[in-house]
N, C-alpha and C. Protein backbone atom coordinates (compact mmCIF):
# COMPACT_ATOMS: atom_id res chain seq x y z
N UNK A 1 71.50 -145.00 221.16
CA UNK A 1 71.87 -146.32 220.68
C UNK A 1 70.62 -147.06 220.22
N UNK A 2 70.64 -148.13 219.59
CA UNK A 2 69.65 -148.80 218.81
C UNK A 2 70.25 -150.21 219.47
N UNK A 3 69.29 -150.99 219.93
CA UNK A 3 69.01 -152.24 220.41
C UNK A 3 68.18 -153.13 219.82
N UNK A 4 68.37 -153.91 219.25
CA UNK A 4 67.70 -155.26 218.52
C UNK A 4 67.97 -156.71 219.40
N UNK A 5 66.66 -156.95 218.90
CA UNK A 5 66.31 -158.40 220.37
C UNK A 5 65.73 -158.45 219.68
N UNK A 6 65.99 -160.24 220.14
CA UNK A 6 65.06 -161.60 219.21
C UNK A 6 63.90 -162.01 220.65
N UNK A 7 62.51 -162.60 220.57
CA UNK A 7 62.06 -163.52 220.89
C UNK A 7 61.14 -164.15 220.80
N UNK A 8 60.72 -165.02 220.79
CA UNK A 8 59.64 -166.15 220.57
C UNK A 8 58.43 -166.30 221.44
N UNK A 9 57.18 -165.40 220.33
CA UNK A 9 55.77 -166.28 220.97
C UNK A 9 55.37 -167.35 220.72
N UNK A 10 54.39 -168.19 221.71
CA UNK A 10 54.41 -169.27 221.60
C UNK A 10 52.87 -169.06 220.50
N UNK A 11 53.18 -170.44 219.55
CA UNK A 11 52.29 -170.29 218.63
C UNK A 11 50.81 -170.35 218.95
N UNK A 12 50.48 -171.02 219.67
CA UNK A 12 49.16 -170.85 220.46
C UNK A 12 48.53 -169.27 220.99
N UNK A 13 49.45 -168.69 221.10
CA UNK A 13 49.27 -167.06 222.10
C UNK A 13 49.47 -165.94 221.24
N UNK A 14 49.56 -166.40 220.28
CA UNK A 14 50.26 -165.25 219.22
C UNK A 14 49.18 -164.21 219.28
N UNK A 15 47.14 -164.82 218.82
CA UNK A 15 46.63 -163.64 219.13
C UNK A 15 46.44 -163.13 220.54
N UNK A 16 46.80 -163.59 221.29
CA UNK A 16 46.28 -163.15 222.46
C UNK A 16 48.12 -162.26 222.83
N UNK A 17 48.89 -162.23 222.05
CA UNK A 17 50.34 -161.46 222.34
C UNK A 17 49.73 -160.21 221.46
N UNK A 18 49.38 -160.34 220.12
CA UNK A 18 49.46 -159.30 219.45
C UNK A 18 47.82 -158.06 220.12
N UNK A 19 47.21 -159.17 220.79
CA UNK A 19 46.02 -158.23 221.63
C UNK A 19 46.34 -157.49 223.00
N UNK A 20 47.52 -157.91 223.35
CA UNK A 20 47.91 -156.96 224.31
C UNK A 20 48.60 -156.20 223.72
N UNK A 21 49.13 -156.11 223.10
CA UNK A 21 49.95 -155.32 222.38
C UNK A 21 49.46 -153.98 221.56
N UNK A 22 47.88 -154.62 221.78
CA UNK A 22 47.09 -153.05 221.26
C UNK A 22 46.71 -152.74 222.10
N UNK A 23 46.94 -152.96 223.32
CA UNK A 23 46.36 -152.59 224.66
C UNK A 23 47.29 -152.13 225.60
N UNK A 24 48.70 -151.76 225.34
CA UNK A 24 49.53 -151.71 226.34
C UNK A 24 49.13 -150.20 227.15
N UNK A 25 49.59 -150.64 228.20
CA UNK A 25 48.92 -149.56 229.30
C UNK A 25 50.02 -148.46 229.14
N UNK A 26 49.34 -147.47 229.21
CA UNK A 26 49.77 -145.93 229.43
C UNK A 26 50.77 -145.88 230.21
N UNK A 27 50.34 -146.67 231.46
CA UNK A 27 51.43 -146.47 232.70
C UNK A 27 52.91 -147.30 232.55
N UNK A 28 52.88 -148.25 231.35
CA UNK A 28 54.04 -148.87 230.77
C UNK A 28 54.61 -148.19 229.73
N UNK A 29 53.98 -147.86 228.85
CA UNK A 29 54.50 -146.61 227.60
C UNK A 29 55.24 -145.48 228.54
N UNK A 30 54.71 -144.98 229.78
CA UNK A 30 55.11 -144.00 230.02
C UNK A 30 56.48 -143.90 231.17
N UNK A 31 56.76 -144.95 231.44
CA UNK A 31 57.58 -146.04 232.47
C UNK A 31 58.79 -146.32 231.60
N UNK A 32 58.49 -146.71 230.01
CA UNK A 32 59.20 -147.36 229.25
C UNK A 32 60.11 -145.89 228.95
N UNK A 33 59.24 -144.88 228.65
CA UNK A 33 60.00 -143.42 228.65
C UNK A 33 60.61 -142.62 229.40
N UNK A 34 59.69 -142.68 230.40
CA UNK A 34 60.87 -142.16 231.69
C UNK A 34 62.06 -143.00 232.09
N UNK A 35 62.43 -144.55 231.64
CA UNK A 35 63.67 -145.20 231.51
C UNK A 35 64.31 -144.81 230.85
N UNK A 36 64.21 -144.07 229.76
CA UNK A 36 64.94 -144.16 228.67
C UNK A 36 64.84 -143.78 227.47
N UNK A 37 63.94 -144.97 226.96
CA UNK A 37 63.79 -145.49 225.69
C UNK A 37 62.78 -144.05 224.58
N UNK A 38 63.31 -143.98 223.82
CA UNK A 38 63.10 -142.64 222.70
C UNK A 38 61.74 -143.56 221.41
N UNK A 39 61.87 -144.89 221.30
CA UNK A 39 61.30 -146.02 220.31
C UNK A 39 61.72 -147.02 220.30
N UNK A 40 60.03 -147.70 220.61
CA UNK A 40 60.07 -149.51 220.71
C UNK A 40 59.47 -149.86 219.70
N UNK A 41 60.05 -151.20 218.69
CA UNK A 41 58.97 -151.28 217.34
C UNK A 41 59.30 -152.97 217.38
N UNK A 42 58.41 -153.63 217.51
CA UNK A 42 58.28 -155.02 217.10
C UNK A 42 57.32 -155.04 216.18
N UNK A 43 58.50 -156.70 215.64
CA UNK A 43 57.57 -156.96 214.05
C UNK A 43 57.70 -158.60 214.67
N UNK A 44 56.88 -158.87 213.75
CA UNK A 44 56.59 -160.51 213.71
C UNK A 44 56.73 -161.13 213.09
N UNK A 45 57.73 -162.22 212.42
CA UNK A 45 57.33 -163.56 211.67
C UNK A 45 56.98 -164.81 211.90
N UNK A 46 55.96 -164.97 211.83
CA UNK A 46 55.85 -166.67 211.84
C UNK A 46 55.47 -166.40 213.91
N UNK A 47 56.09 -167.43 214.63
CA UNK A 47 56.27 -166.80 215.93
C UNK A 47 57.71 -165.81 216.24
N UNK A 48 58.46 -165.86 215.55
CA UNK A 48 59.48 -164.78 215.90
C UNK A 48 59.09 -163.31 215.90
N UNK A 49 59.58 -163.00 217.13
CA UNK A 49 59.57 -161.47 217.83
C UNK A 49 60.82 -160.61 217.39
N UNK A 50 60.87 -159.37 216.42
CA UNK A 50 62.07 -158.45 216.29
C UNK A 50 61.69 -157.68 216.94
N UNK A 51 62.50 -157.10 217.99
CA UNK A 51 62.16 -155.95 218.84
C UNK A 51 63.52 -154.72 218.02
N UNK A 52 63.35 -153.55 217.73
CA UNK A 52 64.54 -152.61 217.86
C UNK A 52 64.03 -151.33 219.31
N UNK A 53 64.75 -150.96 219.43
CA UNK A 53 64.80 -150.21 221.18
C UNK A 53 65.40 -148.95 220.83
N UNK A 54 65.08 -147.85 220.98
CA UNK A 54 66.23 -146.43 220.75
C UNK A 54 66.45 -146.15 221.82
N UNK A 55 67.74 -145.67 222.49
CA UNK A 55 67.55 -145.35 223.52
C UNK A 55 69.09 -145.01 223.88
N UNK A 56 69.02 -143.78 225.10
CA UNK A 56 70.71 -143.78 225.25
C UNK A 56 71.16 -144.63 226.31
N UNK A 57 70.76 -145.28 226.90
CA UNK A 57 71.27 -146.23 227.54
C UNK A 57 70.37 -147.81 228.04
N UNK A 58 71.07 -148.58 227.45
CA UNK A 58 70.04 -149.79 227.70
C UNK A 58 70.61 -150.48 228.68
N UNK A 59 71.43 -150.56 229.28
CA UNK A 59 71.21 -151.20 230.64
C UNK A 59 70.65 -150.36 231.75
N UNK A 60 70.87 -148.91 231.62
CA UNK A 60 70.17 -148.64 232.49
C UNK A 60 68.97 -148.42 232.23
N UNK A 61 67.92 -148.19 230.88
CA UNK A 61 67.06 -148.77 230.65
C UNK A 61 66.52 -150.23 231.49
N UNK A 62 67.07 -150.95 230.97
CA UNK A 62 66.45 -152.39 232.15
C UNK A 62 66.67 -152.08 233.83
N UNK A 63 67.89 -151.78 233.90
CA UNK A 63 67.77 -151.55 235.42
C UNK A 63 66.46 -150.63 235.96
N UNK A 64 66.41 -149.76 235.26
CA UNK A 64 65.39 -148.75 235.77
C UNK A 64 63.58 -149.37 235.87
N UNK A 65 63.64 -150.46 234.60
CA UNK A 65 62.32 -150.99 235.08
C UNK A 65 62.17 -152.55 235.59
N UNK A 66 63.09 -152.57 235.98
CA UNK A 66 63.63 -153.88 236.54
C UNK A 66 62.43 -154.34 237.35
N UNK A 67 62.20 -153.09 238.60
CA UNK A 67 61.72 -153.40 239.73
C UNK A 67 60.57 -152.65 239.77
N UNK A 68 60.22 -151.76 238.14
CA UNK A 68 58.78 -151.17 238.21
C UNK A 68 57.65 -151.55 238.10
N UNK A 69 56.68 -151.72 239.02
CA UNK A 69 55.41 -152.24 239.50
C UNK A 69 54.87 -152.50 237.67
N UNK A 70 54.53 -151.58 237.51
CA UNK A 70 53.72 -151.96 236.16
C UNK A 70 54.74 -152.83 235.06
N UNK A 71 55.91 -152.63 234.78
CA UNK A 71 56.94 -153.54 234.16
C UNK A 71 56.70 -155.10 234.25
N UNK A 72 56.79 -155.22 236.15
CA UNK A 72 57.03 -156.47 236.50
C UNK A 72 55.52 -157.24 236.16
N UNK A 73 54.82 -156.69 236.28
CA UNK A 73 53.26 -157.27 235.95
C UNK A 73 53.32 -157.42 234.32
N UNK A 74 53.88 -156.69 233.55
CA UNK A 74 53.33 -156.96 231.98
C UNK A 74 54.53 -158.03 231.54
N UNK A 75 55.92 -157.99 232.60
CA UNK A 75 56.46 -159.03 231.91
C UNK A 75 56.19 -160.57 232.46
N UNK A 76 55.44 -160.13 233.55
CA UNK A 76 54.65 -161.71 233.82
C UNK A 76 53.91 -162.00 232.95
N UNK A 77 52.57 -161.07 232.40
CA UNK A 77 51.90 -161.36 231.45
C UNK A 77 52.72 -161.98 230.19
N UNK A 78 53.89 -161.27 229.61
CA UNK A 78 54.30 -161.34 228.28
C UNK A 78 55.08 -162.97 228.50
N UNK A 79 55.80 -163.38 230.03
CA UNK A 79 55.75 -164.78 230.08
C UNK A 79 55.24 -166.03 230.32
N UNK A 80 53.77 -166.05 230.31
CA UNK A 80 52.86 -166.43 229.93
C UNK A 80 52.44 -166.27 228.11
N UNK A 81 52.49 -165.62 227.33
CA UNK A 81 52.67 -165.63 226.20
C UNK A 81 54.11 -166.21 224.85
N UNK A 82 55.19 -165.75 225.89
CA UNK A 82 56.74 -166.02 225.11
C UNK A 82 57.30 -167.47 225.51
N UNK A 83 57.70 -168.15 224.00
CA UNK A 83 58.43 -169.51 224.36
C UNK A 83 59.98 -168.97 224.80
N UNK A 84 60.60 -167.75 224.05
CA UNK A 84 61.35 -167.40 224.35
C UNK A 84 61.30 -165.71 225.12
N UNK A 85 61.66 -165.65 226.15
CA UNK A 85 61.74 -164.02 226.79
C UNK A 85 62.72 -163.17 225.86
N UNK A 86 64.10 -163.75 226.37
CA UNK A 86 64.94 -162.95 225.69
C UNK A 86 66.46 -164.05 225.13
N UNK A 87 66.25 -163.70 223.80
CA UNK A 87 67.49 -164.50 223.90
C UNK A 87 69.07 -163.90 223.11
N UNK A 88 69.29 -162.68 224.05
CA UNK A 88 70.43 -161.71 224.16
C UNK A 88 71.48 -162.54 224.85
N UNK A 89 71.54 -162.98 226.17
CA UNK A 89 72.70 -163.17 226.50
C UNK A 89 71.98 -163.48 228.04
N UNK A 90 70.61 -163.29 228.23
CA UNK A 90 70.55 -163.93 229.77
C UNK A 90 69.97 -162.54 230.84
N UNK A 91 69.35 -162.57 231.51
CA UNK A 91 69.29 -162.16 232.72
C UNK A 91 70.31 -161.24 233.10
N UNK A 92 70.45 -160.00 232.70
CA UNK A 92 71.71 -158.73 232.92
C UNK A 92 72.38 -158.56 231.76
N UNK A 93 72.14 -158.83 230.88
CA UNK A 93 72.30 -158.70 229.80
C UNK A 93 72.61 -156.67 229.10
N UNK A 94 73.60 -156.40 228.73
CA UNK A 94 73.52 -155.20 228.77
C UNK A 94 73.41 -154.71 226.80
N UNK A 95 73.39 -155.65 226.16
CA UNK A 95 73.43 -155.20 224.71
C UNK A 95 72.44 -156.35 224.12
N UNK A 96 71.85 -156.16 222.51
CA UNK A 96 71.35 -156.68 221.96
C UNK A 96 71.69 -157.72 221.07
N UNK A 97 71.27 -158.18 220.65
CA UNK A 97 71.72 -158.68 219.35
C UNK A 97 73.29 -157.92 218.43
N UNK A 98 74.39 -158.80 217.82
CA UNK A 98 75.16 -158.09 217.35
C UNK A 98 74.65 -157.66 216.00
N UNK A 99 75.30 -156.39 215.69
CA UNK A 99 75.22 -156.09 214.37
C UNK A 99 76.26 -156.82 213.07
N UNK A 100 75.39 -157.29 212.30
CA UNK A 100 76.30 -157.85 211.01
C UNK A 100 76.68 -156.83 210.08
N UNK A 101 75.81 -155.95 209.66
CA UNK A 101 76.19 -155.32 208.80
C UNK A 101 75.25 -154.08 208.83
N UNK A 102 75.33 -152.40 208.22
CA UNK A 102 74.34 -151.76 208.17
C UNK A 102 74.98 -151.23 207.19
N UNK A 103 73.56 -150.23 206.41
CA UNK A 103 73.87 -149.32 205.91
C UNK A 103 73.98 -148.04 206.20
């Protein structure tokens, strides 16, 4: 499945978002894979965050790094950086953004 998520860095943090972001730790890339996830690709406009996610299952994707040591540390970091975390549907959230249209 393919997952698309919106969210918002705060304009002040933007370089200091896009500098972790060349820095993400091994032990999260590799956390993010053993959850699941096949490809993570964010793009940026302005402060808006597009995330798309591949993966065969995204809630259990989140469940699985819900409570993982290195997870919970980079999404402290990343909220310290984000005006918005996630704005899917909330805290348990099991899908992304809807689809309008594809080709």
């Amino acid at each position: 499945m393919r997952v698309a998520l919106h969210t918002k860095v705060r304009a002040d943090r933007i370089a200091d978002y896009e500098a972790a972001h060349r820095a993400v730790p091994a032990e999260l890339t590799d956390a993010i894979r053993a959850a699941g996830a096949t490809a993570w690709t964010i793009w940026r406009s302005g402060t808006d965050l597009f995330h798309l996610i591949e993966c065969d299952d995204y809630a259990g994707l989140l469940n699985r790094l819900r409570h993982h040591p290195v997870n919970v540390a980079w999404q402290e970091r990343m909220g310290e950086l984000l005006d918005v975390t996630h704005d899917y549907g909330g805290e348990g959230a099991t899908a992304g953004l809807p689809t309008v249209w594809s080709l």
